[in-house]
PDB file of N, CA and C in Angstrom:
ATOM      1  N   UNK A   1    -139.306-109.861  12.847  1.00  0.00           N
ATOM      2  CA  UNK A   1    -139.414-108.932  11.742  1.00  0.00           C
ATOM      3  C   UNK A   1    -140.370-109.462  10.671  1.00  0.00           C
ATOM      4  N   UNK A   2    -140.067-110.805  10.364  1.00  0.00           N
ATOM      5  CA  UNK A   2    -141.205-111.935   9.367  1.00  0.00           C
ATOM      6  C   UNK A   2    -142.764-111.258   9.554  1.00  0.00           C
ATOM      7  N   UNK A   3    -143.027-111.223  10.929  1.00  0.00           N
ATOM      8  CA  UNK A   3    -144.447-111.055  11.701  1.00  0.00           C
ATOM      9  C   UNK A   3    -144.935-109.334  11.211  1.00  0.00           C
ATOM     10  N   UNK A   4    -143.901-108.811  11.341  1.00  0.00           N
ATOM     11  CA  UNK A   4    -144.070-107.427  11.250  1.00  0.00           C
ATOM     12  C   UNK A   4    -144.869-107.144  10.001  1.00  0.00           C
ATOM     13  N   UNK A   5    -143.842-107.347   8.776  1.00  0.00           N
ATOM     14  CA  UNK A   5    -143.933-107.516   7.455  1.00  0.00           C
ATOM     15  C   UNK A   5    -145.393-108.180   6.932  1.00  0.00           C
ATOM     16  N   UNK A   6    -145.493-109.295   7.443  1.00  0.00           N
ATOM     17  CA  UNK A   6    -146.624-109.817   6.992  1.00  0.00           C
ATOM     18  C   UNK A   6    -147.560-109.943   7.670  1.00  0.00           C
ATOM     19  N   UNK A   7    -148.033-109.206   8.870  1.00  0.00           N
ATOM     20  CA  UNK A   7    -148.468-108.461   9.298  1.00  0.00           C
ATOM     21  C   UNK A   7    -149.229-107.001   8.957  1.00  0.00           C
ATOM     22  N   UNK A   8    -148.255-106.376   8.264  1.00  0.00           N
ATOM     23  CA  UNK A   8    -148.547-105.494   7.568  1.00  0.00           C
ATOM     24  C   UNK A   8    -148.855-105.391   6.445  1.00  0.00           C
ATOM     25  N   UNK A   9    -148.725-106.582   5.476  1.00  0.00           N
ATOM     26  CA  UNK A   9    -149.620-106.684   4.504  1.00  0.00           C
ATOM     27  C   UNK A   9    -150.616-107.042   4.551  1.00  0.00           C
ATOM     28  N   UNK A  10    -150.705-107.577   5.468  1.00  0.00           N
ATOM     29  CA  UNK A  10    -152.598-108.702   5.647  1.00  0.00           C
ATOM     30  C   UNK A  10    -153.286-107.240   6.541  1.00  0.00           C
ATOM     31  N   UNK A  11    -152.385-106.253   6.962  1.00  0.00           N
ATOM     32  CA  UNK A  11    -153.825-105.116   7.440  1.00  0.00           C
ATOM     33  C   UNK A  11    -154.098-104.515   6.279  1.00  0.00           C
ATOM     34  N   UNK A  12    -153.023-104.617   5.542  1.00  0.00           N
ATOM     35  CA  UNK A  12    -153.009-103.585   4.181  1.00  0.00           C
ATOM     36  C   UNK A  12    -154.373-104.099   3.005  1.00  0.00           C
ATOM     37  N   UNK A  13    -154.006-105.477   3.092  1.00  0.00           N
ATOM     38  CA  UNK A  13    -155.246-105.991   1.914  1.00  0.00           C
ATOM     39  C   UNK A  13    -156.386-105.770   2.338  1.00  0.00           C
ATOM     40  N   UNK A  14    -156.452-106.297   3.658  1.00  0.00           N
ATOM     41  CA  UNK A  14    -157.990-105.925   4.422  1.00  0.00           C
ATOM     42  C   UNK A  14    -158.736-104.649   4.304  1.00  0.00           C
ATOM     43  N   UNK A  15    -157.747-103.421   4.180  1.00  0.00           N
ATOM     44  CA  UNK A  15    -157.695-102.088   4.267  1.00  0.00           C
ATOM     45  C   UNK A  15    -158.420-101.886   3.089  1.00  0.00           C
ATOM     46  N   UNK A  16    -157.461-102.066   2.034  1.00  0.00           N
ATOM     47  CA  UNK A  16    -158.077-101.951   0.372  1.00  0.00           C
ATOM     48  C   UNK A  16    -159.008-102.800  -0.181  1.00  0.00           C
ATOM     49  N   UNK A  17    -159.051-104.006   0.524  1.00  0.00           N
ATOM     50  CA  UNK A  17    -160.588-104.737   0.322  1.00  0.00           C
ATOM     51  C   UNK A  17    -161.734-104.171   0.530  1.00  0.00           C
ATOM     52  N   UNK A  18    -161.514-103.873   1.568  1.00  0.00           N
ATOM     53  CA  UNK A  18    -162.829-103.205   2.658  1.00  0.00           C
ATOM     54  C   UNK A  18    -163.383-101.467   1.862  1.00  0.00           C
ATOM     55  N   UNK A  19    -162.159-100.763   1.510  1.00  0.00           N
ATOM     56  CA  UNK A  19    -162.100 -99.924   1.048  1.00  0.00           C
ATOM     57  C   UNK A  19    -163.433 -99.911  -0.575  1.00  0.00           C
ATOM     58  N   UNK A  20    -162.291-101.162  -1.509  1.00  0.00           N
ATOM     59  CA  UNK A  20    -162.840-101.155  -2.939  1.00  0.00           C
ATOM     60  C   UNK A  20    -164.666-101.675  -2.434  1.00  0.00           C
ATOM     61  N   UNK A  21    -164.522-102.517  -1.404  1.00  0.00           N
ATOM     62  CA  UNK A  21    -165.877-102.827  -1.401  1.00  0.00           C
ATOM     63  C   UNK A  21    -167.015-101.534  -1.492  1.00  0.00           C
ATOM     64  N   UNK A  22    -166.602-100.747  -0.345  1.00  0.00           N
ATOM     65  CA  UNK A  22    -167.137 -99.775   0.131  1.00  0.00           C
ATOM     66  C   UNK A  22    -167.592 -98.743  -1.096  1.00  0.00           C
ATOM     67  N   UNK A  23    -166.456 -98.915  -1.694  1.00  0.00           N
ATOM     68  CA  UNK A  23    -166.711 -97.476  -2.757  1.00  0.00           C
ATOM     69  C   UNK A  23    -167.334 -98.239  -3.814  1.00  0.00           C
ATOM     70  N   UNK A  24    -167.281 -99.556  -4.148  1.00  0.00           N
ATOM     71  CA  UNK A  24    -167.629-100.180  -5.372  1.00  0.00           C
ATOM     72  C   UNK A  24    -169.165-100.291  -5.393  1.00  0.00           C
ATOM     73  N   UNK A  25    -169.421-100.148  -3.771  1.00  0.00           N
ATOM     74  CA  UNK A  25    -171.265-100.488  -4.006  1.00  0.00           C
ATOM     75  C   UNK A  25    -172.007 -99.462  -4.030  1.00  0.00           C
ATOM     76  N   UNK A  26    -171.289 -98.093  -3.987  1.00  0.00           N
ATOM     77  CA  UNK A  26    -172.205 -97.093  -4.106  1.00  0.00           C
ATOM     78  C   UNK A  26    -172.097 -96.444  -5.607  1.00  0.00           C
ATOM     79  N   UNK A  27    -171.493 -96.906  -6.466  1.00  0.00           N
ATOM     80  CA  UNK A  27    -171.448 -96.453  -7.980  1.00  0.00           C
ATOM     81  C   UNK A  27    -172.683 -96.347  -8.348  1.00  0.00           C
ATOM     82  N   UNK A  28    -173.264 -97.299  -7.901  1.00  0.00           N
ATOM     83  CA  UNK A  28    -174.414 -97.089  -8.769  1.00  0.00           C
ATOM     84  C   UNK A  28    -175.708 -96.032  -8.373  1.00  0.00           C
ATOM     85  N   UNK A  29    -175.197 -95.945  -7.228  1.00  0.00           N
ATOM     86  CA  UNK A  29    -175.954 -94.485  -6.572  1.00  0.00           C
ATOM     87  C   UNK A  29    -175.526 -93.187  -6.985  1.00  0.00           C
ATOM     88  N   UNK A  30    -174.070 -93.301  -7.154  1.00  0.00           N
ATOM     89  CA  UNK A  30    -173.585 -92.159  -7.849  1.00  0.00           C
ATOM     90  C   UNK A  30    -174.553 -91.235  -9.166  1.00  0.00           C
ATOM     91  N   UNK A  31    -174.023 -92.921  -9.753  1.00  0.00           N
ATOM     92  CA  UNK A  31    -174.947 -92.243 -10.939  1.00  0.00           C
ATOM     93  C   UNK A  31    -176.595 -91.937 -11.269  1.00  0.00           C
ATOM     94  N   UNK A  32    -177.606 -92.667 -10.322  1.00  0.00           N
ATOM     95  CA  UNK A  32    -178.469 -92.335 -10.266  1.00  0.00           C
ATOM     96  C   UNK A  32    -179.124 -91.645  -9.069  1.00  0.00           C
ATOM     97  N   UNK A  33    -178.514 -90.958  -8.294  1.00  0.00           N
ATOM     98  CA  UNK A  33    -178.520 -90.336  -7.007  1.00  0.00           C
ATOM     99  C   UNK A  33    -180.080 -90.829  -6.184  1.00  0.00           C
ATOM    100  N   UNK A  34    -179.438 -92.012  -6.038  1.00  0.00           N
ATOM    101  CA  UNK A  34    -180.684 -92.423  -4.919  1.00  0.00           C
ATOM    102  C   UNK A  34    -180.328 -92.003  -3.319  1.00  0.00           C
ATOM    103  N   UNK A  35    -180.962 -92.163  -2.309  1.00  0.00           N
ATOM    104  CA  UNK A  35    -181.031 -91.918  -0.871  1.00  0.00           C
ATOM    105  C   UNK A  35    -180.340 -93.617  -0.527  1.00  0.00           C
ATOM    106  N   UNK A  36    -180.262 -94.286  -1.243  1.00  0.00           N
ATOM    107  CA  UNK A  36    -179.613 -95.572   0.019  1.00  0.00           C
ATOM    108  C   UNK A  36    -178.314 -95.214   0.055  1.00  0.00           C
ATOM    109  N   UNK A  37    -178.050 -96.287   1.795  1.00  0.00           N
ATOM    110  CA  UNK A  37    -176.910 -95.988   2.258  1.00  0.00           C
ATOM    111  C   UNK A  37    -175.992 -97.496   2.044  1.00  0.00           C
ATOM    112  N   UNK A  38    -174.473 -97.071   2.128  1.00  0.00           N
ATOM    113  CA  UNK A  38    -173.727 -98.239   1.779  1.00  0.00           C
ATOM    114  C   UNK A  38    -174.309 -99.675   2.323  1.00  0.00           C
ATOM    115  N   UNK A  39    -174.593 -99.438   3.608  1.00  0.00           N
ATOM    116  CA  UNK A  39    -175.282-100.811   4.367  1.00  0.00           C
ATOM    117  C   UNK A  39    -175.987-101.382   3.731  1.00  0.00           C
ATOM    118  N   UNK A  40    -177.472-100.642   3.166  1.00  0.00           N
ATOM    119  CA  UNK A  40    -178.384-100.982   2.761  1.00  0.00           C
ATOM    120  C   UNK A  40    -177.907-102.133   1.585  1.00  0.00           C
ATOM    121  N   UNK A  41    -177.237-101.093   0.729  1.00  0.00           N
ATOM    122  CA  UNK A  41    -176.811-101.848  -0.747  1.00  0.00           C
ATOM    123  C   UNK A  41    -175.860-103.294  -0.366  1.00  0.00           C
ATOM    124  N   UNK A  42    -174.903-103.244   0.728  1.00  0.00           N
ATOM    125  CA  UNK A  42    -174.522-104.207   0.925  1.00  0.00           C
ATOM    126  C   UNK A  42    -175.459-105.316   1.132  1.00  0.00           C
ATOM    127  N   UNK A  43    -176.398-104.916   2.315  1.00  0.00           N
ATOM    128  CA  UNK A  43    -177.023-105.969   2.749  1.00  0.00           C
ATOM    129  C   UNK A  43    -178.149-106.498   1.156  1.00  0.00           C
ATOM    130  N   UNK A  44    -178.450-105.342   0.301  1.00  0.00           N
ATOM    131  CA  UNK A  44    -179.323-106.123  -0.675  1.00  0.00           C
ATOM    132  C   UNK A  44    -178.432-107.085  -1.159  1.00  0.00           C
ATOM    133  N   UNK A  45    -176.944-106.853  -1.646  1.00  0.00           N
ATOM    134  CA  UNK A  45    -176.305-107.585  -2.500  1.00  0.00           C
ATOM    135  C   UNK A  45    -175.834-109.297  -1.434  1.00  0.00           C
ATOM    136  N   UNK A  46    -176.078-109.211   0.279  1.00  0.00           N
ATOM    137  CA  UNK A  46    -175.995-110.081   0.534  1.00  0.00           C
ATOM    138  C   UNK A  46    -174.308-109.991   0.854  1.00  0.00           C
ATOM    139  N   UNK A  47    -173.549-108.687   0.870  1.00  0.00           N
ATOM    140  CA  UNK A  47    -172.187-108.614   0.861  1.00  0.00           C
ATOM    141  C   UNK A  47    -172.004-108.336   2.725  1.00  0.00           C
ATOM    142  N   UNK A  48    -172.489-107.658   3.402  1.00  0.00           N
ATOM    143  CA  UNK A  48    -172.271-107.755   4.333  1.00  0.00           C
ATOM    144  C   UNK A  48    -171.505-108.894   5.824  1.00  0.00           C
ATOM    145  N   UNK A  49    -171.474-110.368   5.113  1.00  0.00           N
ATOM    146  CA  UNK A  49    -170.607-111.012   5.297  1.00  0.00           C
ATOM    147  C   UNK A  49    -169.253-111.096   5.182  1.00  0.00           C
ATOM    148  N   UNK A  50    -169.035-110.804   3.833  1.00  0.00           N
ATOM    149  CA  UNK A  50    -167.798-110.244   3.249  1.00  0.00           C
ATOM    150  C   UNK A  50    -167.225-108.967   3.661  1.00  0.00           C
ATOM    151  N   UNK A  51    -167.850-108.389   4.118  1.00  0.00           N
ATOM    152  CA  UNK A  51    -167.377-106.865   4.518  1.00  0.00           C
ATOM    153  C   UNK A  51    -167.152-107.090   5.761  1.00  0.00           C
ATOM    154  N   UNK A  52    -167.686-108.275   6.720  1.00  0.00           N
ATOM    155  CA  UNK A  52    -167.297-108.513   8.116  1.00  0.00           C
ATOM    156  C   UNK A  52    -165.619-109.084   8.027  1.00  0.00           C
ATOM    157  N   UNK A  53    -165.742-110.213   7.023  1.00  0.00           N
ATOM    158  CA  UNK A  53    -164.195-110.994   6.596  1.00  0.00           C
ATOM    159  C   UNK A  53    -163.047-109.855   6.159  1.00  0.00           C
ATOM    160  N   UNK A  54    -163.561-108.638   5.608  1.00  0.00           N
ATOM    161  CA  UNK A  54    -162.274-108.174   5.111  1.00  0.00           C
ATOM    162  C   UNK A  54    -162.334-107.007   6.449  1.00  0.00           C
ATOM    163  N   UNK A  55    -163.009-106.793   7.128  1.00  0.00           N
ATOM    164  CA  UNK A  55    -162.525-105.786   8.706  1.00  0.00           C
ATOM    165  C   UNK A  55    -162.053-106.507   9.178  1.00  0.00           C
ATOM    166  N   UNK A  56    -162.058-107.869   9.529  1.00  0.00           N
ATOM    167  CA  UNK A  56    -161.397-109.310  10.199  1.00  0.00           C
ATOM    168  C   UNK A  56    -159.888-109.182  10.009  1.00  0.00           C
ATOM    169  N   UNK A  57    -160.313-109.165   8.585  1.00  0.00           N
ATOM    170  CA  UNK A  57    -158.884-109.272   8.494  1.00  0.00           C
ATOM    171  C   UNK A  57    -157.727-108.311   8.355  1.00  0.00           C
ATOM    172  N   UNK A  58    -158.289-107.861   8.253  1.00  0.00           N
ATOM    173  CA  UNK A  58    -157.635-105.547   8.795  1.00  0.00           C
ATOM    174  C   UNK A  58    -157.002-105.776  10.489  1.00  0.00           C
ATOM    175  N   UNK A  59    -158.154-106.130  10.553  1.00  0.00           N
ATOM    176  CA  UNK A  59    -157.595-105.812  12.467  1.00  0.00           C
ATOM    177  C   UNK A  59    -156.706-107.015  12.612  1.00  0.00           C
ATOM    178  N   UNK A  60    -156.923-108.569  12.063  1.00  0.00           N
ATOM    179  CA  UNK A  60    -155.861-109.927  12.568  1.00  0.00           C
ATOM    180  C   UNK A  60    -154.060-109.039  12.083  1.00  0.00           C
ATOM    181  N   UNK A  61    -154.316-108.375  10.997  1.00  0.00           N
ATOM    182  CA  UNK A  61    -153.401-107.540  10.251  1.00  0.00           C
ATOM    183  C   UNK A  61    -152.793-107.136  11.378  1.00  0.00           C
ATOM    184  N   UNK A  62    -153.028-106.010  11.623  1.00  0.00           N
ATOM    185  CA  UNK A  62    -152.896-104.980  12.678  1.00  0.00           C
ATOM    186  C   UNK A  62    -152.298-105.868  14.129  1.00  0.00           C
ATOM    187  N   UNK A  63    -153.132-106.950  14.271  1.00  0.00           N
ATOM    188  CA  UNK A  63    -152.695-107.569  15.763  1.00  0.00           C
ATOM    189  C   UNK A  63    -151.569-107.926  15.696  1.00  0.00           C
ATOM    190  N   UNK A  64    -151.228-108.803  14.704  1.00  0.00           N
ATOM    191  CA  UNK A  64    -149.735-109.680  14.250  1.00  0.00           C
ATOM    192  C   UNK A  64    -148.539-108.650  13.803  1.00  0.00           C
ATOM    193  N   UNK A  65    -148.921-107.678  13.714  1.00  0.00           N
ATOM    194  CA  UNK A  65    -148.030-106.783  13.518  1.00  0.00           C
ATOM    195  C   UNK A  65    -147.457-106.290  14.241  1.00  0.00           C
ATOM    196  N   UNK A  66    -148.708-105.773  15.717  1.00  0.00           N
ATOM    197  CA  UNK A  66    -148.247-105.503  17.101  1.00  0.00           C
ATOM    198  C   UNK A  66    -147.330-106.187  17.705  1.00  0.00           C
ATOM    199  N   UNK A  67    -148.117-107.800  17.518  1.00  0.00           N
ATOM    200  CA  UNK A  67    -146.979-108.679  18.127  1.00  0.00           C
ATOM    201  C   UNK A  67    -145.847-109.011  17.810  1.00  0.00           C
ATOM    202  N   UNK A  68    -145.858-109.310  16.710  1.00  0.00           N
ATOM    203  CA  UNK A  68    -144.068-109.006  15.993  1.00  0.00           C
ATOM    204  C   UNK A  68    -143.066-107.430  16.784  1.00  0.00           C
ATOM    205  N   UNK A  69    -144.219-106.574  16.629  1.00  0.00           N
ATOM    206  CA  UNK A  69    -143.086-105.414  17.662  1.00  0.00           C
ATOM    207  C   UNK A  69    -142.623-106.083  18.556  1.00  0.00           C
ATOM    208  N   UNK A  70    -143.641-106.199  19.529  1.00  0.00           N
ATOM    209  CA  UNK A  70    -143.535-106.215  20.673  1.00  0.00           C
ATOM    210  C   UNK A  70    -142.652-107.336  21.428  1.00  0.00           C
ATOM    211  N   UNK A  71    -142.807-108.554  20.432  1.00  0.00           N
ATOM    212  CA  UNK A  71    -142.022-109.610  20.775  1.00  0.00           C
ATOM    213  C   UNK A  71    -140.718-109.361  20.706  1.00  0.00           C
ATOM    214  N   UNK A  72    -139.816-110.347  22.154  1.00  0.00           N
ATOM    215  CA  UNK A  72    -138.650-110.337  21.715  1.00  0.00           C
ATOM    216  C   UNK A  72    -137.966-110.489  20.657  1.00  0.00           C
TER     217      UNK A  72
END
């Protein structure tokens, strides 16, 4: 049950990491309505590493969670 639980928080942070990232780098397109795309801006800011670590850790989330089911 331990596994389940914390499991499910570590997909959860990953989730809303990945999320705030996502939405946080296009503000500034918002407001000046340029044509780049989230990638782009990531990769200028050099974040695209970070955006690999927090899907990482979405899915390790997700796995440990499985396995806690699934385990006896």
């Amino acid at each position: 049950m331990k596994k389940v639980i914390w499991g499910s928080f570590l997909s959860l942070a990953g989730i809303i990491a990945t999320a705030l990232l996502l939405g946080f780098s296009m503000i500034k397109d918002w407001i000046n309505d340029d044509t780049y795309s989230v990638i782009f801006n990531l990769s200028r800011y050099e974040l695209l590493p970070v955006l690999a670590v927090f899907i990482f850790v979405a899915i390790l989330g997700m796995v440990i969670s499985l396995w806690g089911i699934f385990e006896k």
